[in-house]
C-alpha atoms as a PDB file:
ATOM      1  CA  UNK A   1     -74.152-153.646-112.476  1.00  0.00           C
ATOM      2  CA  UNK A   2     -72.266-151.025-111.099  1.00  0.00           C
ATOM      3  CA  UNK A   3     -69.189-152.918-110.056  1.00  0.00           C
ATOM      4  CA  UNK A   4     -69.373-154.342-113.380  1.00  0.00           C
ATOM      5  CA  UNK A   5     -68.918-150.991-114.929  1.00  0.00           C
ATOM      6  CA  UNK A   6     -66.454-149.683-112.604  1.00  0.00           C
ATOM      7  CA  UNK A   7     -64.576-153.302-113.389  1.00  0.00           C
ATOM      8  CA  UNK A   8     -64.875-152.439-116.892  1.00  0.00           C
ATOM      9  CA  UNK A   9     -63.957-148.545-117.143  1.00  0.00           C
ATOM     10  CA  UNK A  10     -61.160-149.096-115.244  1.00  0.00           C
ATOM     11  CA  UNK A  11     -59.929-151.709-116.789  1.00  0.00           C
ATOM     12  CA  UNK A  12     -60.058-149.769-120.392  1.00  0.00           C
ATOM     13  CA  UNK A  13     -58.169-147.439-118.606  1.00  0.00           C
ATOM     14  CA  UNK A  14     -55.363-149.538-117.456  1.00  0.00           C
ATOM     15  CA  UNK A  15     -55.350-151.112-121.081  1.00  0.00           C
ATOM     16  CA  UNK A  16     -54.599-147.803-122.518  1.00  0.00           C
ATOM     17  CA  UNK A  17     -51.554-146.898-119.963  1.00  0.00           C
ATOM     18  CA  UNK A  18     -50.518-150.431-120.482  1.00  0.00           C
ATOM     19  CA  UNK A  19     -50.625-149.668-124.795  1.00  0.00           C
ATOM     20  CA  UNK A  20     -48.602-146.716-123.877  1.00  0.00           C
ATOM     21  CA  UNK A  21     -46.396-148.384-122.212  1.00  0.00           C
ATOM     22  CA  UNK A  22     -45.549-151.236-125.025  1.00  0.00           C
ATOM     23  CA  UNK A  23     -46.018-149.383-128.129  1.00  0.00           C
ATOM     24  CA  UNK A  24     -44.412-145.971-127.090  1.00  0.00           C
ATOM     25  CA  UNK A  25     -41.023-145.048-125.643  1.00  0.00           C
ATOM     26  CA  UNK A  26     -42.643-143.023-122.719  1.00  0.00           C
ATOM     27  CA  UNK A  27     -41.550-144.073-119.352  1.00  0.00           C
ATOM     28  CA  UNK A  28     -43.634-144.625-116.614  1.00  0.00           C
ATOM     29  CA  UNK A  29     -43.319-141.578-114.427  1.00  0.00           C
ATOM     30  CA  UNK A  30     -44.534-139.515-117.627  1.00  0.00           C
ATOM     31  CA  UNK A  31     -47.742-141.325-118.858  1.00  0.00           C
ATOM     32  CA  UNK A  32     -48.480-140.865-115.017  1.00  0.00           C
ATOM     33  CA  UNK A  33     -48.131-136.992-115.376  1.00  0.00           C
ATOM     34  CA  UNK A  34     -50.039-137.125-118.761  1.00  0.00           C
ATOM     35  CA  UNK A  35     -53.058-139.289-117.099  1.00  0.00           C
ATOM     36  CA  UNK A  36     -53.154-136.308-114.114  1.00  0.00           C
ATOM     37  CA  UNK A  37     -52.791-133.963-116.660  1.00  0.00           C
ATOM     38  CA  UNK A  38     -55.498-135.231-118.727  1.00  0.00           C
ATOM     39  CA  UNK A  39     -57.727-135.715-115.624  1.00  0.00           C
ATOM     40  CA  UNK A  40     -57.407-131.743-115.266  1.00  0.00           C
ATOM     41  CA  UNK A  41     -58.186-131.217-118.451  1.00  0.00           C
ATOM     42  CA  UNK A  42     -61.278-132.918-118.604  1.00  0.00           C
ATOM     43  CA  UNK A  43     -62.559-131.849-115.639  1.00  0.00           C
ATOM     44  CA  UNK A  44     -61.798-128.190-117.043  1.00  0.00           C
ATOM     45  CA  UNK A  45     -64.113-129.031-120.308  1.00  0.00           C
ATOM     46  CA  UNK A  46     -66.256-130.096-117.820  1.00  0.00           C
ATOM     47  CA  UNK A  47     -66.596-133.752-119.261  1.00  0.00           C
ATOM     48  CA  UNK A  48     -65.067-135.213-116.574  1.00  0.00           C
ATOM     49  CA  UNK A  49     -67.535-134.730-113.969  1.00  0.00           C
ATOM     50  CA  UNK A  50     -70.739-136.639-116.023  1.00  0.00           C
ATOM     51  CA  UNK A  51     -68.333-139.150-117.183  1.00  0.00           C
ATOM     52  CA  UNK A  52     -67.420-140.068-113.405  1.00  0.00           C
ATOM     53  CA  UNK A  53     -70.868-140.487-112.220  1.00  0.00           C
ATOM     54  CA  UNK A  54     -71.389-142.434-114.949  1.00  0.00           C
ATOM     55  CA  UNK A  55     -68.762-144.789-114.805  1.00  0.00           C
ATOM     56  CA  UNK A  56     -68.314-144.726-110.985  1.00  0.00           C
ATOM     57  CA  UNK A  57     -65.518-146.018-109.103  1.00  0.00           C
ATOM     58  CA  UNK A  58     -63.486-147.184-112.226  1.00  0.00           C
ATOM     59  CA  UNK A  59     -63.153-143.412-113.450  1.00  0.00           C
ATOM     60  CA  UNK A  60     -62.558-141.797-110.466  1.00  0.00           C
ATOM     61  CA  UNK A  61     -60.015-144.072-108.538  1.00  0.00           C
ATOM     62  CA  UNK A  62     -57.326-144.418-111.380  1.00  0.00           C
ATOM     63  CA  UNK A  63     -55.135-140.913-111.865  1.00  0.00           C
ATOM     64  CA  UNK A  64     -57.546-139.459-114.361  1.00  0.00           C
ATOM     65  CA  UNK A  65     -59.685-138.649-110.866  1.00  0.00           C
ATOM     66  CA  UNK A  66     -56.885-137.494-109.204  1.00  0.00           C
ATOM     67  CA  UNK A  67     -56.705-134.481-111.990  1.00  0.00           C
ATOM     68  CA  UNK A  68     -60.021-134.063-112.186  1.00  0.00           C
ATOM     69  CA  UNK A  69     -59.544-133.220-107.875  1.00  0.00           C
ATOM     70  CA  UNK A  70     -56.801-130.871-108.379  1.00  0.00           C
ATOM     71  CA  UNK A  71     -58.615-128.973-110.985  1.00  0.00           C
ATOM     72  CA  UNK A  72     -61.566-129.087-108.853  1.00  0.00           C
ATOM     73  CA  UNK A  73     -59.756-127.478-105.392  1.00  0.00           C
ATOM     74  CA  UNK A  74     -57.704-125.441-107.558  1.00  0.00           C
ATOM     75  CA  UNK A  75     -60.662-123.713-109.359  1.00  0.00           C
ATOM     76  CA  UNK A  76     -62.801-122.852-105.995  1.00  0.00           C
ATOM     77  CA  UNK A  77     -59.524-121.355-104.576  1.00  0.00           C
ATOM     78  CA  UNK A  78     -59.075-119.089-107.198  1.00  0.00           C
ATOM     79  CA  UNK A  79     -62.734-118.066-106.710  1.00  0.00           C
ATOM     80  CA  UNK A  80     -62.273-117.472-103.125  1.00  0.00           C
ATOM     81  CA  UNK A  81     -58.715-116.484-102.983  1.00  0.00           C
ATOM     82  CA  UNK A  82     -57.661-115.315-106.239  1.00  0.00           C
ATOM     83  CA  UNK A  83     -54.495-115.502-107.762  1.00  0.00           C
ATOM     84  CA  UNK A  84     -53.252-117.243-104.551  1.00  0.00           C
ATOM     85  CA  UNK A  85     -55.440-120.349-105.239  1.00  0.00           C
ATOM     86  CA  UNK A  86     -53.428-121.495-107.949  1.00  0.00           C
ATOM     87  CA  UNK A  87     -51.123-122.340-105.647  1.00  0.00           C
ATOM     88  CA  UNK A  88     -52.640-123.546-102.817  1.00  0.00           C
ATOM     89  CA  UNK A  89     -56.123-125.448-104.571  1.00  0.00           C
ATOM     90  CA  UNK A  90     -54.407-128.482-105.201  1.00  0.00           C
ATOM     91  CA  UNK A  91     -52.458-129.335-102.111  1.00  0.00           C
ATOM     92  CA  UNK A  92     -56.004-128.288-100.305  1.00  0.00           C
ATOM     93  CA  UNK A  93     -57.515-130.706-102.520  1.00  0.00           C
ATOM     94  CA  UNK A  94     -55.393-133.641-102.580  1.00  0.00           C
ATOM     95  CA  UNK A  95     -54.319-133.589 -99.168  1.00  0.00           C
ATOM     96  CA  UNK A  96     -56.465-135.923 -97.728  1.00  0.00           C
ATOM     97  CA  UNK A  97     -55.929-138.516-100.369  1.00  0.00           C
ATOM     98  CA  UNK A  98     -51.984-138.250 -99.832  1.00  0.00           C
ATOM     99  CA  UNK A  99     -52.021-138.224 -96.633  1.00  0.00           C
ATOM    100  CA  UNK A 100     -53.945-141.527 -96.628  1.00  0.00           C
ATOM    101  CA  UNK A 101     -51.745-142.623 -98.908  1.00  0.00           C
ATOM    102  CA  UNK A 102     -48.923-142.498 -97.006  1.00  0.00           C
ATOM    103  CA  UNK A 103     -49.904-143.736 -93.543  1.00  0.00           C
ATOM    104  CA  UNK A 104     -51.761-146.404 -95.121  1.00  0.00           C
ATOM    105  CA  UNK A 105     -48.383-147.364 -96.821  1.00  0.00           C
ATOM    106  CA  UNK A 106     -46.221-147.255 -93.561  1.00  0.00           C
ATOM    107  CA  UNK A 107     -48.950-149.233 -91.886  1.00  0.00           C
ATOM    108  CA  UNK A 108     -48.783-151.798 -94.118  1.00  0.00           C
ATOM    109  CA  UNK A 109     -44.598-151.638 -94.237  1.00  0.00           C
ATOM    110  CA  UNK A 110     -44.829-152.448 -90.518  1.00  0.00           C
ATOM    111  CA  UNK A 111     -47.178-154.968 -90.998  1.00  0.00           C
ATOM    112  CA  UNK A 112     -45.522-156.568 -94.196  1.00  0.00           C
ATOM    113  CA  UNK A 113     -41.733-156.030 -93.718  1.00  0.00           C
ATOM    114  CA  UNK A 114     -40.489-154.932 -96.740  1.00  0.00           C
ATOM    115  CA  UNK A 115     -37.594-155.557 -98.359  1.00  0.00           C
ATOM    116  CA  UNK A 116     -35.158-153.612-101.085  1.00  0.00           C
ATOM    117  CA  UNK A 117     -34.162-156.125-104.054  1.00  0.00           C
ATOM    118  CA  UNK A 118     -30.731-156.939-104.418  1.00  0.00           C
END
């Protein structure tokens, strides 16, 4: 049942980005931003958190979670280093997800080959 909800939250998600995307004349890289942003946000309210464990995987994979972390790192560093956490909470935060990120995408580059369209 899980998977099935994960399936389905996430899927709602990616039906509202993709609505965004048709019906508005926002541009990729900013409904991106907004779906961090929004992620923050929520996680700030503090609805973000129930509505994760809830919904599992298909709430906290998509960018919405990726807000929700940054807010998250961001908020204990300001508790433990003040003013200086703004700065730093988020790259503390997100780091290991980047970094995976991007060796994960050169491994697969090697593996794959890419090519640029022409």
């Amino acid at each position: 049942m899980d998977y099935i909800k994960a399936f389905l939250i996430g899927g709602l998600i990616c039906a509202a980005v993709q609505i965004l995307m048709d019906k508005t004349k926002l541009l990729p890289g900013r409904i991106m931003v907004l779906l961090v942003v929004t992620g923050a946000v929520l996680g700030w309210i503090g609805i973000y958190e129930p509505f994760a464990e809830w919904a599992g995987a298909g709430a906290t994979i998509p960018l919405l979670g990726f807000g929700n972390t940054l807010w998250k790192g961001v908020s204990e560093a300001v508790g433990k280093d003040g003013i200086l956490g703004l700065f730093k909470g988020g790259f503390t935060a997100g780091s290991a997800g980047i970094s995976g990120a991007l060796i994960f995408g050169y491994i697969a580059s090697l593996i794959f080959k890419p090519k640029m369209k022409g």
